[in-house]
Protein backbone atom coordinates (compact mmCIF):
# COMPACT_ATOMS: atom_id res chain seq x y z
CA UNK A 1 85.72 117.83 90.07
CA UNK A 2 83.36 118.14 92.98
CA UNK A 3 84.46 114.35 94.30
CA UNK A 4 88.54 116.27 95.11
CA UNK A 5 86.58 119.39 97.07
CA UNK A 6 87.68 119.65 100.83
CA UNK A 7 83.74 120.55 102.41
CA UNK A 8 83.31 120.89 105.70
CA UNK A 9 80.95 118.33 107.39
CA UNK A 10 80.30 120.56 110.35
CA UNK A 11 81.73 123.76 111.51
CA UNK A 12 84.42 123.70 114.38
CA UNK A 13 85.57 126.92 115.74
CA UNK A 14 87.74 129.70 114.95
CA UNK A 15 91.49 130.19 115.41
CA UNK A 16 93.30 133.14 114.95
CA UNK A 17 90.64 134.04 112.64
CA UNK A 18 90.48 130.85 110.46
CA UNK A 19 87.26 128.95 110.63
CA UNK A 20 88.26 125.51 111.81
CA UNK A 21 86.32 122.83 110.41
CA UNK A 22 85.44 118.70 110.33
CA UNK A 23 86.24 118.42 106.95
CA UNK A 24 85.02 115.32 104.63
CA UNK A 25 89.27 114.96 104.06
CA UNK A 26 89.58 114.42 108.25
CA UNK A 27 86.77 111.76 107.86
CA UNK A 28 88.36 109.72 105.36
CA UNK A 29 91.36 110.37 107.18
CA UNK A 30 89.50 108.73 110.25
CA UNK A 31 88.41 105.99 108.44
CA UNK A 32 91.78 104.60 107.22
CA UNK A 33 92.92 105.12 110.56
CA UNK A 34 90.45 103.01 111.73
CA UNK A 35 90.63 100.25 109.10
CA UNK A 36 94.87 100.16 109.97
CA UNK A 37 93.94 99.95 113.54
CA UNK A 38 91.98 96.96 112.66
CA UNK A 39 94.30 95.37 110.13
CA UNK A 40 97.38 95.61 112.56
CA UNK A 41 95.62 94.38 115.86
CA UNK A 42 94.31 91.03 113.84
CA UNK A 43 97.48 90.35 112.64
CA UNK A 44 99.31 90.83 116.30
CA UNK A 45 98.39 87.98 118.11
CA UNK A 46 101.49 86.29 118.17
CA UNK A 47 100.08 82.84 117.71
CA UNK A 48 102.70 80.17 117.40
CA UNK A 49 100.61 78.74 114.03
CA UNK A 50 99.85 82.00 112.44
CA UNK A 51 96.53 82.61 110.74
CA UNK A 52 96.45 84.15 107.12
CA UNK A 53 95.78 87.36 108.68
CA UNK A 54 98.91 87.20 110.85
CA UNK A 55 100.67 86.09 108.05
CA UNK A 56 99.25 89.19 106.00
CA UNK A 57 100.48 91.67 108.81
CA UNK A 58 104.23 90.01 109.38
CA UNK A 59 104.67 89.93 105.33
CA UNK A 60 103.87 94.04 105.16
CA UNK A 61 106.39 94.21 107.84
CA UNK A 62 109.33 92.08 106.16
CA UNK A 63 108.35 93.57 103.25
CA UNK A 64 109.09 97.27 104.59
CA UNK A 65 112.29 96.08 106.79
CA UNK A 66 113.74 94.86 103.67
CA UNK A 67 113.12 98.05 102.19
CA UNK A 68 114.88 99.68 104.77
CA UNK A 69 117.58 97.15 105.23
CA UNK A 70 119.02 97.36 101.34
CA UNK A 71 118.20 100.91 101.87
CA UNK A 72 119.78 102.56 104.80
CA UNK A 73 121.38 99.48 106.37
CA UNK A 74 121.60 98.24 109.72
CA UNK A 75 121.25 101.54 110.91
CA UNK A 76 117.88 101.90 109.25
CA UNK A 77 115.84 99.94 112.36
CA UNK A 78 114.89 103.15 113.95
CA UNK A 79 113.22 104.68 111.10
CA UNK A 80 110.88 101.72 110.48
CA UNK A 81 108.01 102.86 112.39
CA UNK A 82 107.76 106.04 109.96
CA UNK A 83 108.32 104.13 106.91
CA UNK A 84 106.13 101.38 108.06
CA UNK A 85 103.29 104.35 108.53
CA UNK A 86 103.91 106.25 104.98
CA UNK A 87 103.56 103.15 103.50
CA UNK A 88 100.55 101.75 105.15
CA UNK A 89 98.59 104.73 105.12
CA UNK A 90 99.07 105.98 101.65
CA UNK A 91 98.42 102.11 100.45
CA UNK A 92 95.05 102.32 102.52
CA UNK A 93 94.22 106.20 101.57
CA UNK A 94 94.53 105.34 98.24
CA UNK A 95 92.69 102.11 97.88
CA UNK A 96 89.71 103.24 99.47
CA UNK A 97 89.84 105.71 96.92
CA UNK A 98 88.71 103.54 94.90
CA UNK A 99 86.03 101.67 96.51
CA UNK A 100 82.67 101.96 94.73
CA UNK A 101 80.95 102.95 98.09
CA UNK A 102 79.18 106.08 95.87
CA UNK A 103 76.48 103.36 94.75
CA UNK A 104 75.71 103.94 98.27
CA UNK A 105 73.12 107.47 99.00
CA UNK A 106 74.64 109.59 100.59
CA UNK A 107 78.52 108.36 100.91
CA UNK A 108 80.47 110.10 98.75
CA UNK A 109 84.35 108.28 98.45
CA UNK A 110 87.12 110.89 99.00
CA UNK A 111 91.04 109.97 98.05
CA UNK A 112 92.64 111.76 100.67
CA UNK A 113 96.15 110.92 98.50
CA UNK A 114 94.42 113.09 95.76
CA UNK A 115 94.75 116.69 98.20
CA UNK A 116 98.55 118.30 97.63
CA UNK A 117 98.10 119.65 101.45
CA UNK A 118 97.99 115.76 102.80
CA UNK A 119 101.04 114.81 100.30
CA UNK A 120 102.84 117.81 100.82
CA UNK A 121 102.66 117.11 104.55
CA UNK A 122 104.08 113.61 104.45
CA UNK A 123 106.60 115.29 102.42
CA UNK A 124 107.80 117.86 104.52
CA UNK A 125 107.81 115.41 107.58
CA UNK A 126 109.69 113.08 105.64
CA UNK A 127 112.11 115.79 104.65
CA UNK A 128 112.35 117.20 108.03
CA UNK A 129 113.68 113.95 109.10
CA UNK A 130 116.64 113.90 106.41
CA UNK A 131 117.49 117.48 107.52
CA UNK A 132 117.49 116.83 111.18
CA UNK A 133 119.19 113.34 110.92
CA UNK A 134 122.22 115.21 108.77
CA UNK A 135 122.58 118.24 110.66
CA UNK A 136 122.36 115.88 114.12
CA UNK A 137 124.66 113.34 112.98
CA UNK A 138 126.99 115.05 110.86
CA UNK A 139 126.77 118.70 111.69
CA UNK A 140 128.33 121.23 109.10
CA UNK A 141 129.64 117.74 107.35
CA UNK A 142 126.71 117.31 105.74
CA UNK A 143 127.12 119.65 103.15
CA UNK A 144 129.62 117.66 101.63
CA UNK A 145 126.44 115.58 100.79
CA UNK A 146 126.23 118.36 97.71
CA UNK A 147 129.55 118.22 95.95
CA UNK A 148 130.39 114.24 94.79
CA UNK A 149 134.01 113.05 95.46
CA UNK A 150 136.62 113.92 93.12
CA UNK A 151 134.52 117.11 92.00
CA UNK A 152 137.44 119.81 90.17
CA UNK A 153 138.05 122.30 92.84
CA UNK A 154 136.80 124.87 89.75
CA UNK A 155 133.96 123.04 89.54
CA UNK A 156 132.65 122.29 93.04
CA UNK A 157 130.87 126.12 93.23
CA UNK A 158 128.60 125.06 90.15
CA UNK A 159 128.19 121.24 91.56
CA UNK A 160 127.13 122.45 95.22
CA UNK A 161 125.04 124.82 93.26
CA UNK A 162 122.93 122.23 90.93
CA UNK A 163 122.99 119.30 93.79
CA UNK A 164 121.62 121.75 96.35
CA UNK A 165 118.57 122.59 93.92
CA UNK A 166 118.30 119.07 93.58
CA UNK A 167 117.92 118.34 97.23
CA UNK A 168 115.80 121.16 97.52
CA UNK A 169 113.64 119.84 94.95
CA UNK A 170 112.56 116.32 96.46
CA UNK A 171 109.93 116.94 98.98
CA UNK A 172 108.41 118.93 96.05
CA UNK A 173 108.42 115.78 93.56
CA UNK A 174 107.55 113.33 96.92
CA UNK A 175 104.55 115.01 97.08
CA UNK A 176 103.53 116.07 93.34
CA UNK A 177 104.37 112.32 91.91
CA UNK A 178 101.68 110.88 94.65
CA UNK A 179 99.27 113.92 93.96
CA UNK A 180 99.34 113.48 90.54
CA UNK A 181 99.02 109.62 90.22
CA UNK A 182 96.03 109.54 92.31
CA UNK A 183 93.96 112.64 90.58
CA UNK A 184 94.82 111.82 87.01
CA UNK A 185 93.63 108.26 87.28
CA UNK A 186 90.37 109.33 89.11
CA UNK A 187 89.65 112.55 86.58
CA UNK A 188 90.24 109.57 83.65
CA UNK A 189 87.75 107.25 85.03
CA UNK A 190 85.19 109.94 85.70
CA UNK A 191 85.80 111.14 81.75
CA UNK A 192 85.14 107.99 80.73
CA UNK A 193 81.72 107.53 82.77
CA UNK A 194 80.69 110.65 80.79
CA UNK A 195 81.15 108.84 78.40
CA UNK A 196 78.05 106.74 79.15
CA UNK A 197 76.07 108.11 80.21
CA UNK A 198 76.05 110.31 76.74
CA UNK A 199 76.45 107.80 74.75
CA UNK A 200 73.21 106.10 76.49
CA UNK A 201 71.32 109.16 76.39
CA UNK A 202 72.09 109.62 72.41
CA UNK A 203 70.62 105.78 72.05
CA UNK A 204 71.33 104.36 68.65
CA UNK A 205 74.75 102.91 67.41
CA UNK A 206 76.08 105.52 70.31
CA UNK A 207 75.42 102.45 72.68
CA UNK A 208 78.89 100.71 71.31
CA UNK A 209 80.74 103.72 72.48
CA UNK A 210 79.33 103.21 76.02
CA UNK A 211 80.04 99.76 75.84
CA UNK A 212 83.68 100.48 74.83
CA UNK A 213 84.07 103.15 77.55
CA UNK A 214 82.49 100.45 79.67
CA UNK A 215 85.39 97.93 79.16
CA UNK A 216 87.72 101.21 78.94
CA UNK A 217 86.74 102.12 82.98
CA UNK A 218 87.31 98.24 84.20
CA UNK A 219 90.69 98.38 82.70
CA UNK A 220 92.10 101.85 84.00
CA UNK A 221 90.04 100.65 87.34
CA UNK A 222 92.61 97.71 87.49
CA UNK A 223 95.63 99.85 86.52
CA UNK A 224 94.75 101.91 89.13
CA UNK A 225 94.45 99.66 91.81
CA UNK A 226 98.02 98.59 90.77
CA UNK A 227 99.20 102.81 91.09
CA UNK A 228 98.11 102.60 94.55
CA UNK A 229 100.00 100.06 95.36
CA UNK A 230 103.37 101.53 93.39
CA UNK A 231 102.74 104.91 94.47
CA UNK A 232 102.54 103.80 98.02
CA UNK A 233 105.70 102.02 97.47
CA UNK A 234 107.68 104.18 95.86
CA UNK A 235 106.86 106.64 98.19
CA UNK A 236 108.33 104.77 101.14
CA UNK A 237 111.35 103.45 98.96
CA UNK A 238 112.29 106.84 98.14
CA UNK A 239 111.51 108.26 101.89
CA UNK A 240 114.28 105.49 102.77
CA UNK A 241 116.59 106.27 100.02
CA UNK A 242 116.87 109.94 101.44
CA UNK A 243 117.13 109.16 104.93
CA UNK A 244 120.10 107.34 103.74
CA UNK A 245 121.55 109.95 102.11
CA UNK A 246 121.82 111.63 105.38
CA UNK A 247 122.41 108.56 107.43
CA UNK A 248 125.26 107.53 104.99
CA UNK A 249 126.54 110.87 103.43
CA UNK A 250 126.36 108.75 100.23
């Protein structure tokens, strides 16, 4: 489990007596900043014949404004840019996840999707927004988000009661679904490479099982390449879906 440890690269200083630290999660978290830096400015020129690259960049973008569009509706333009960021940087966190740089000495790959504290955050900032979007737009009105129309009058105490949880409940299963996807798929490849390397070390027929875990790590490799793109996805669908909620009053 040591490859999901947060370890401190060098020691920062201390605030309010917490030892604050470069951690190897703020490198990673560096380095797909850096790579999204680079992916958007190549695909920004604004050349009248785009390149593939261009092409690459406006498609993410139509992709998300759709998103937003059936979504939210026309009103969902000014929430693109935070959207357009979820998505992006939990589709980069998590595919460099799983890049093989660990045949390297000395790298060791980190999944900053696979922490709770980094999905947790993107969470709680995505909830925030709902919260302050409802209150700001619709004041006390937006209560009426928690009891449906045509709700019994007998009923509406229970109903306000069970949709309230349920609001309640969603920057908790944001941020769990994305933790979970990421750590499981990791912890199952890793299981399998033990796999191997035992079945190597035994010798014998033992070298069909570490064939067969072999073939079993290429395929769970490639259904998690596709998770990282879903869970980046469904993250940002469902960010929009909530926003609309308050947006909407649906």
């Amino acid at each position: 489990m040591h490859q999901f440890e947060v370890q401190p690269i060098f020691d920062g200083f201390t605030l309010f007596g917490q030892q604050i630290s470069f951690t190897n999660s703020a490198l990673w978290m560096f380095v797909v900043l850096g790579l999204l830096y680079v992916f958007m400015i190549g695909g920004m020129k604004r050349e009248l014949v785009p390149g593939r690259w261009q092409v690459m960049v406006e498609g993410v973008v139509g992709f998300i404004d759709n998103i937003i569009a059936n979504s939210i509706g026309p009103n969902g333009k000014k929430y693109m840019p935070w959207v357009f960021t979820l998505f992006m940087f939990i589709l980069f966190s998590n595919l460099l996840g799983m890049m093989p740089f660990g045949i390297i000495p000395g790298i060791h790959p980190f999944t900053v999707t696979s922490q709770f504290t980094v999905t947790g955050l993107l969470a709680a900032i995505s909830f925030s927004i709902v919260l302050v979007v409802g209150f700001w737009k619709h004041g006390f009105k937006f209560f009426s988000l928690f009891i449906p129309h045509g709700t019994p009058l007998w009923m509406m105490p229970l109903i306000f009661s069970v949709e309230l949880l349920s609001f309640l409940v969603r920057p908790f299963s944001l941020a769990l679904r994305l933790f979970v996807a990421m750590i499981a798929g990791h912890i199952l490849i890793k299981v399998f490479a033990s796999f191997v390397v035992q079945a190597i070390d035994a010798g014998g027929a033992s070298w069909g099982i570490a064939l067969l875990s072999i073939l079993f790590i290429a395929f769970v490799s490639a259904l998690e390449l596709l998770v990282c793109a879903i869970q980046a996805y469904v993250f940002a669908l469902l960010t929009s879906l909530y926003i609309s909620d308050a947006e909407n009053l649906h």
